[in-house]
PDB file of N, CA and C in Angstrom:
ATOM      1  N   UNK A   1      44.049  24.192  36.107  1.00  0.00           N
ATOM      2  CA  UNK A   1      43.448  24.802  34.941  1.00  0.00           C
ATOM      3  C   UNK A   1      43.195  26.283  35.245  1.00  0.00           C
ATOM      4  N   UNK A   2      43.413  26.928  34.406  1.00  0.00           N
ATOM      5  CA  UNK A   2      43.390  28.732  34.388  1.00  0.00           C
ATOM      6  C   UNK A   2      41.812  28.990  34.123  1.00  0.00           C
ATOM      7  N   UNK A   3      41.535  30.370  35.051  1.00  0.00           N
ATOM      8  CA  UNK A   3      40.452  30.798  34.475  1.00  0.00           C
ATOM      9  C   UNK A   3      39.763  30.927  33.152  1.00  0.00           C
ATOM     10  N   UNK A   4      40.817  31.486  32.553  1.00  0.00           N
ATOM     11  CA  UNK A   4      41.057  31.909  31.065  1.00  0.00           C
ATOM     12  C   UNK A   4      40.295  30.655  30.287  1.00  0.00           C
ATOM     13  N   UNK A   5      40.493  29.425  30.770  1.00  0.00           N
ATOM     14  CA  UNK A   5      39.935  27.730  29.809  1.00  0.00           C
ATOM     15  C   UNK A   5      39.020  27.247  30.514  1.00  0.00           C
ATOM     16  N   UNK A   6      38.258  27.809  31.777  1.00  0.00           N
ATOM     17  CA  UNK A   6      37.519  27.230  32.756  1.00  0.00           C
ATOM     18  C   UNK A   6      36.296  28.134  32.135  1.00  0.00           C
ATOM     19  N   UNK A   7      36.047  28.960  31.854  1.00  0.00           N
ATOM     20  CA  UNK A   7      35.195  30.412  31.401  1.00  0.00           C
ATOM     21  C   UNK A   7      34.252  29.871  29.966  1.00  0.00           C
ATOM     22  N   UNK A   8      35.142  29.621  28.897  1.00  0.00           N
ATOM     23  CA  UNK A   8      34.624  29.122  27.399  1.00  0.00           C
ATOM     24  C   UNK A   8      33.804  28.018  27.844  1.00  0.00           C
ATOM     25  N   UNK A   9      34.664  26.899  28.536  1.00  0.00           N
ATOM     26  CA  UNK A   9      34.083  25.452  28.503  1.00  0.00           C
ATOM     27  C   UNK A   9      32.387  25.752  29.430  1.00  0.00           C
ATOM     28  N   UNK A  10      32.556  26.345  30.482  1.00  0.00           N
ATOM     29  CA  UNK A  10      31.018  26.974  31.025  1.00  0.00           C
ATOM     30  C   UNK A  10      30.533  27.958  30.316  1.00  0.00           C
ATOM     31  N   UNK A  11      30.825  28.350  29.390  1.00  0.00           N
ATOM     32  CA  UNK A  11      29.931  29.184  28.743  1.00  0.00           C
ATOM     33  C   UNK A  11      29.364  27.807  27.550  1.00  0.00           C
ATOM     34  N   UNK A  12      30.160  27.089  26.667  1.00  0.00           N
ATOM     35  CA  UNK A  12      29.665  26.372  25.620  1.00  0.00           C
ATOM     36  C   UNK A  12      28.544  25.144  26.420  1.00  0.00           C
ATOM     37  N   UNK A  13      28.956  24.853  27.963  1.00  0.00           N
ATOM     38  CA  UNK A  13      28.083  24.051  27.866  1.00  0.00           C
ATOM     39  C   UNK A  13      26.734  24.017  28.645  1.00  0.00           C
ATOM     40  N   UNK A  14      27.061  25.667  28.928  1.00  0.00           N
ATOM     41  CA  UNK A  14      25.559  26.270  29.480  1.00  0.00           C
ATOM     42  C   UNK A  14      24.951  27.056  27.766  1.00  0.00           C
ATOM     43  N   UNK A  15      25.276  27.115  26.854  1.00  0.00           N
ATOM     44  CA  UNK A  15      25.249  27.408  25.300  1.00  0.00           C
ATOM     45  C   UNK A  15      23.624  26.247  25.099  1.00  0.00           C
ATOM     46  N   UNK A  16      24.224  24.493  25.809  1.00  0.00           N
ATOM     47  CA  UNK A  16      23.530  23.762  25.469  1.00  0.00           C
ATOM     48  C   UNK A  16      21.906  23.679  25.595  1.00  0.00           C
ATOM     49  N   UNK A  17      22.002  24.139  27.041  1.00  0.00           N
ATOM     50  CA  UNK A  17      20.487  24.295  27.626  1.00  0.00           C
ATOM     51  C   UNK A  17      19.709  25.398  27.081  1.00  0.00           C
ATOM     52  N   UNK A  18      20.410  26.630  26.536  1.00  0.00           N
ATOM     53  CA  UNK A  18      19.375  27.562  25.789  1.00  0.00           C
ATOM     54  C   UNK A  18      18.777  27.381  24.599  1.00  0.00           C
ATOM     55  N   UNK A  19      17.784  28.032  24.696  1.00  0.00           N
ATOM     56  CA  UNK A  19      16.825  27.463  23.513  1.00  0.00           C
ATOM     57  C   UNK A  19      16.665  28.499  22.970  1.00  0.00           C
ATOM     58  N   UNK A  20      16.273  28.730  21.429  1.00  0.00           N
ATOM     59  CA  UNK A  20      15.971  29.850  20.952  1.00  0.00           C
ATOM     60  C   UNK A  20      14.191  30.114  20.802  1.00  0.00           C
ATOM     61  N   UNK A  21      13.491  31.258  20.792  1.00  0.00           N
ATOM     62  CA  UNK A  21      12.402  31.686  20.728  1.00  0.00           C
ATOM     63  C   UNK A  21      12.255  31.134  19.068  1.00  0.00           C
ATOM     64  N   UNK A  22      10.613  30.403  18.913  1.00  0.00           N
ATOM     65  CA  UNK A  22      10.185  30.733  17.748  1.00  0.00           C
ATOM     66  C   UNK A  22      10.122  31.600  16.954  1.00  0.00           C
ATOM     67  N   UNK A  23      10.164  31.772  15.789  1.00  0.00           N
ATOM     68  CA  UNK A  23      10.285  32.779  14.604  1.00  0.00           C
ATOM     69  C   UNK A  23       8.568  32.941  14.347  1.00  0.00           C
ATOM     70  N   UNK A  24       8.012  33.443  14.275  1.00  0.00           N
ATOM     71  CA  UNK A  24       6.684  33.517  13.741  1.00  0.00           C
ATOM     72  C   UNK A  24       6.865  34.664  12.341  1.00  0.00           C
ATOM     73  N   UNK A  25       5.713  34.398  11.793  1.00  0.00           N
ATOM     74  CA  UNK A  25       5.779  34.911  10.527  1.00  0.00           C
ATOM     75  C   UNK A  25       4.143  35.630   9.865  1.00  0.00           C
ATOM     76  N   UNK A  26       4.112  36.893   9.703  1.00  0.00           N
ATOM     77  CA  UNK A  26       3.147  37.593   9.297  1.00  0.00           C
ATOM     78  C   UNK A  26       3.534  38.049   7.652  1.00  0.00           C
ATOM     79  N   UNK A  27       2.312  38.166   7.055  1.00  0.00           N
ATOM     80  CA  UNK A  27       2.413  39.298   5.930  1.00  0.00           C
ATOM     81  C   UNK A  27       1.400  40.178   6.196  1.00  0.00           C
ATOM     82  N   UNK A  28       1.718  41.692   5.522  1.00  0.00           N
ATOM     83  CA  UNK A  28       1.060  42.395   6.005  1.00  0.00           C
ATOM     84  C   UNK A  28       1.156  43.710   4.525  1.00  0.00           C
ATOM     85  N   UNK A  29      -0.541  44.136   4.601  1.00  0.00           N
ATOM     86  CA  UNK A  29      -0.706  44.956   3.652  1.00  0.00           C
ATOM     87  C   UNK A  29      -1.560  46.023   4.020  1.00  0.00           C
ATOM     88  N   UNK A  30      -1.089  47.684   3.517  1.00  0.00           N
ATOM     89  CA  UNK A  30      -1.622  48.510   3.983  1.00  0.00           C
ATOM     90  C   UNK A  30      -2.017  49.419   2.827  1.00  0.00           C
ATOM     91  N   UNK A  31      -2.847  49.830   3.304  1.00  0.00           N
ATOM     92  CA  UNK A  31      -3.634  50.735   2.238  1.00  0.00           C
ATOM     93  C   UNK A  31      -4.079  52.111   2.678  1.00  0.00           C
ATOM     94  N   UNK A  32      -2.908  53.203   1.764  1.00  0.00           N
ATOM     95  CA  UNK A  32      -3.186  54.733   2.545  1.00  0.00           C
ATOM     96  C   UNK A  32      -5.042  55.219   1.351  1.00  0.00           C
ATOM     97  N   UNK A  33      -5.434  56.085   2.241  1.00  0.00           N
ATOM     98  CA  UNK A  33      -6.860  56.375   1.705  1.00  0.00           C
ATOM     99  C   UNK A  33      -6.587  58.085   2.488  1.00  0.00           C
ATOM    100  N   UNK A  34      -7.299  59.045   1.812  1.00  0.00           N
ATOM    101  CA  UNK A  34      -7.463  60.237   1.806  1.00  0.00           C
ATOM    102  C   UNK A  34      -8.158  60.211   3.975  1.00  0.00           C
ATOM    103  N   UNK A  35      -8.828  59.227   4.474  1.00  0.00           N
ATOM    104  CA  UNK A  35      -9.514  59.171   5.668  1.00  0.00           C
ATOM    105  C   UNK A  35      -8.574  58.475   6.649  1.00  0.00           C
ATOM    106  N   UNK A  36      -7.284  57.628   6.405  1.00  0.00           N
ATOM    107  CA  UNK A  36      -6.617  57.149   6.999  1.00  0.00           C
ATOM    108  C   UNK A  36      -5.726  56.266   6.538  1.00  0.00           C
ATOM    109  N   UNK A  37      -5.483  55.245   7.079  1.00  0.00           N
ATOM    110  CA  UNK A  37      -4.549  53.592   6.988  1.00  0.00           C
ATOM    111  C   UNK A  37      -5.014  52.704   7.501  1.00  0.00           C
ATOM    112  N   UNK A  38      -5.279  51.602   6.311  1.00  0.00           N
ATOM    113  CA  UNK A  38      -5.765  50.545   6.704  1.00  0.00           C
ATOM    114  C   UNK A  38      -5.167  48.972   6.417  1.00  0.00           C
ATOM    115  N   UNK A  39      -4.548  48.660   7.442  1.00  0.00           N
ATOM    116  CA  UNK A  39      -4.197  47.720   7.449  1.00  0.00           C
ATOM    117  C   UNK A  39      -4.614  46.449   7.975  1.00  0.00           C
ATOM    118  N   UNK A  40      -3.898  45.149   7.131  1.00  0.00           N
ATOM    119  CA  UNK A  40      -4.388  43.974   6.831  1.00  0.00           C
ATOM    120  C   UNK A  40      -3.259  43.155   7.024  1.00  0.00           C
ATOM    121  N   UNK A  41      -3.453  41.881   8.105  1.00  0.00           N
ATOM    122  CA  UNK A  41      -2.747  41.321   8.567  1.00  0.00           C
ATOM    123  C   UNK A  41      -2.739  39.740   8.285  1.00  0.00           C
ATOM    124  N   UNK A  42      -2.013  38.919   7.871  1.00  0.00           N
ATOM    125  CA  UNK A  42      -2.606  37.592   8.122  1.00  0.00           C
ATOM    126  C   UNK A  42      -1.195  36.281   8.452  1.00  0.00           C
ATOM    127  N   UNK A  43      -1.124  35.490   9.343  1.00  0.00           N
ATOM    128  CA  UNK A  43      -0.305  34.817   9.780  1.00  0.00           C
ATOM    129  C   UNK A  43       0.288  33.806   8.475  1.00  0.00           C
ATOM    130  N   UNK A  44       1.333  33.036   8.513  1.00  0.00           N
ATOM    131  CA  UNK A  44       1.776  32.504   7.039  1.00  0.00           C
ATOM    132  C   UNK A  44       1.682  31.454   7.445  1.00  0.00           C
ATOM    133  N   UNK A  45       1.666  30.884   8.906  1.00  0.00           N
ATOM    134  CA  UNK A  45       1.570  29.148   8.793  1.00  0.00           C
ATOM    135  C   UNK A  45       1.056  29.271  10.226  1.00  0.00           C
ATOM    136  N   UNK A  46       1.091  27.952  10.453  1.00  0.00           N
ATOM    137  CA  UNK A  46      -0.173  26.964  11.477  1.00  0.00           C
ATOM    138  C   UNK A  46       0.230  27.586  12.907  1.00  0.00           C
ATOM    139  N   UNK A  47       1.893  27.797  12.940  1.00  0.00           N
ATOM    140  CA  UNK A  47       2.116  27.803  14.233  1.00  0.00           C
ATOM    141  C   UNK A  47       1.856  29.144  14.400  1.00  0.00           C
ATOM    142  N   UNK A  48       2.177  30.157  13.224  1.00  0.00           N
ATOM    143  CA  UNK A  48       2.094  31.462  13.416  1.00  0.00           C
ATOM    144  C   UNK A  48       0.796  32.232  14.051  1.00  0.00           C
ATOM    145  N   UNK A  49      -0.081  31.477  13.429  1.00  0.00           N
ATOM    146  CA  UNK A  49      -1.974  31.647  13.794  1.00  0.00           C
ATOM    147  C   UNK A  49      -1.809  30.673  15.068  1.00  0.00           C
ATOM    148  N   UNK A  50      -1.380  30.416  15.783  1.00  0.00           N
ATOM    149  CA  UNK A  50      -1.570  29.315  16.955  1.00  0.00           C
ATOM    150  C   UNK A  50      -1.236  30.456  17.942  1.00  0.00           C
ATOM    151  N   UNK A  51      -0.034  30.825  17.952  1.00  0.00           N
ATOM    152  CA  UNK A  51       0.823  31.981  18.452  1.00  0.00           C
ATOM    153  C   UNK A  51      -0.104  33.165  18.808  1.00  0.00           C
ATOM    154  N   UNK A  52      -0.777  34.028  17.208  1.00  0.00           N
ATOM    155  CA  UNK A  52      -1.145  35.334  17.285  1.00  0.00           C
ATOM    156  C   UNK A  52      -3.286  34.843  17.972  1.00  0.00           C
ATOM    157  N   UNK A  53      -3.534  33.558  17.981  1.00  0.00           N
ATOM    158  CA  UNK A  53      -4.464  33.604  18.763  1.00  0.00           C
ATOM    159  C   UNK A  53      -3.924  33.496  20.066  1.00  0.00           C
ATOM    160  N   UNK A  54      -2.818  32.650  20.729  1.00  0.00           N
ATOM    161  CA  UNK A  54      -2.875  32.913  21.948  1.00  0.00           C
ATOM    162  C   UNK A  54      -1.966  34.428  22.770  1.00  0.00           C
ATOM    163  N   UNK A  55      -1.910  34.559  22.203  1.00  0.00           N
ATOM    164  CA  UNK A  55      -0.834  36.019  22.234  1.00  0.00           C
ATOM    165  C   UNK A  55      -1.476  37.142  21.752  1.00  0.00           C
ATOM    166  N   UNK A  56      -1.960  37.188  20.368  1.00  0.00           N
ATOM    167  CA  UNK A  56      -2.249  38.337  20.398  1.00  0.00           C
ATOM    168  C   UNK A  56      -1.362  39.041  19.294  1.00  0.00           C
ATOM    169  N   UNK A  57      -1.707  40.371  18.931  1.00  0.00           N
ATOM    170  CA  UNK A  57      -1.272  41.006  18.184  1.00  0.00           C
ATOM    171  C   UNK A  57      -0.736  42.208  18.927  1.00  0.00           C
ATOM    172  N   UNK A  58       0.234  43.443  18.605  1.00  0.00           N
ATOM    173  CA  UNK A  58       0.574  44.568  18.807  1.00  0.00           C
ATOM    174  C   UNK A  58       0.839  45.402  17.791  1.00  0.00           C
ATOM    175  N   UNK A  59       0.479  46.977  17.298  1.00  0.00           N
ATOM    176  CA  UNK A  59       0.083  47.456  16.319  1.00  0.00           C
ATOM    177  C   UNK A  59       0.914  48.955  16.803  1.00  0.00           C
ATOM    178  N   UNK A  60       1.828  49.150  16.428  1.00  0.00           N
ATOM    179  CA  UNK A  60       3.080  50.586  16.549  1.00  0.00           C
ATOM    180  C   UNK A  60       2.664  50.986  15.486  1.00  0.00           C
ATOM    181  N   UNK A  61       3.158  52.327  15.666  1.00  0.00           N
ATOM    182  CA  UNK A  61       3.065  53.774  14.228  1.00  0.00           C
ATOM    183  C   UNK A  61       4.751  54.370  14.637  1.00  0.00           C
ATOM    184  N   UNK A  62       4.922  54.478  13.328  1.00  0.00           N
ATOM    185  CA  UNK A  62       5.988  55.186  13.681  1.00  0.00           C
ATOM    186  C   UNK A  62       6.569  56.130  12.145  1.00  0.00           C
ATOM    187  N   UNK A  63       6.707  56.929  12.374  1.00  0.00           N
ATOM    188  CA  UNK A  63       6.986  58.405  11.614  1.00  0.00           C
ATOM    189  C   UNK A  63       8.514  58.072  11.090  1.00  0.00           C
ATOM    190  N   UNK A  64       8.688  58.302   9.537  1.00  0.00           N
ATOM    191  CA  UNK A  64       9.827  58.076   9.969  1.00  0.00           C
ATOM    192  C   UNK A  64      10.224  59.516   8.974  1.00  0.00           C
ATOM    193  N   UNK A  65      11.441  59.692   9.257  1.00  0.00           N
ATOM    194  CA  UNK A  65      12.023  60.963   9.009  1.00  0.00           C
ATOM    195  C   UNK A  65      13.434  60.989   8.631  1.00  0.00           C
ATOM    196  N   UNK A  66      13.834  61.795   7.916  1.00  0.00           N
ATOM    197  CA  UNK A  66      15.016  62.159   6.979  1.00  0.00           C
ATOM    198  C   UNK A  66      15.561  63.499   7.211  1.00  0.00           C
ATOM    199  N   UNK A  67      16.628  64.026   7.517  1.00  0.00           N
ATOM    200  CA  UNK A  67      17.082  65.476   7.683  1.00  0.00           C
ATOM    201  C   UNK A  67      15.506  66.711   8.115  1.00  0.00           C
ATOM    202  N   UNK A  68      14.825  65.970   9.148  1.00  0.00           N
ATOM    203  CA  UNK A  68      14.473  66.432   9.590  1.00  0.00           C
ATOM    204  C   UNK A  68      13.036  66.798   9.052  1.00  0.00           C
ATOM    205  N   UNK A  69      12.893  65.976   7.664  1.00  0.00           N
ATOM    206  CA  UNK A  69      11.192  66.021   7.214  1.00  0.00           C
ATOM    207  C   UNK A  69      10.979  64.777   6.966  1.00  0.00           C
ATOM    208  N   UNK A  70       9.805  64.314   7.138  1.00  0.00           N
ATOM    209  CA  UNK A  70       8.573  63.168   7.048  1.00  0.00           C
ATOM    210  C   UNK A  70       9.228  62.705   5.839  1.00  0.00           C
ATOM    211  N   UNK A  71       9.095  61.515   5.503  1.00  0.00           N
ATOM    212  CA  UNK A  71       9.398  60.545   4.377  1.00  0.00           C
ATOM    213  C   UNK A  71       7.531  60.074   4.127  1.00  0.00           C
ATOM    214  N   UNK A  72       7.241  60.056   2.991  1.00  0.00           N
ATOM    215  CA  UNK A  72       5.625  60.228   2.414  1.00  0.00           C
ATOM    216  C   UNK A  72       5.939  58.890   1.868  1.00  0.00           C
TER     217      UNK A  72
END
């Protein structure tokens, strides 16, 4: 047997043992005010709130920009 047919068949049946990561699921609402941004977070199901209590949350800013000016 050639490399070439030895390669797929170990790749599909090491394919088997991987698992994929949960999907978790947030909605999220923000509210600009003359003093800042305030945002409001809340998980959509059981596992999602199971997850963001044992895990935790993480909270990025990010600017985003167009030919070189701020998008408002």
């Amino acid at each position: 047997m050639n490399v070439k047919h030895i390669l797929p068949i170990f790749m599909l049946m090491l394919s088997t043992f991987v698992t994929a990561q949960p999907h978790y699921h947030t909605q999220a609402k923000a509210c600009v005010t003359d003093e800042g941004v305030t945002l409001r977070w809340a998980p959509t199901d059981m596992q999602s709130w199971q997850a963001g209590l044992s895990s935790g949350y993480i909270v990025e800013r990010f600017t985003i920009m167009k030919n070189n000016f701020r998008i408002e």
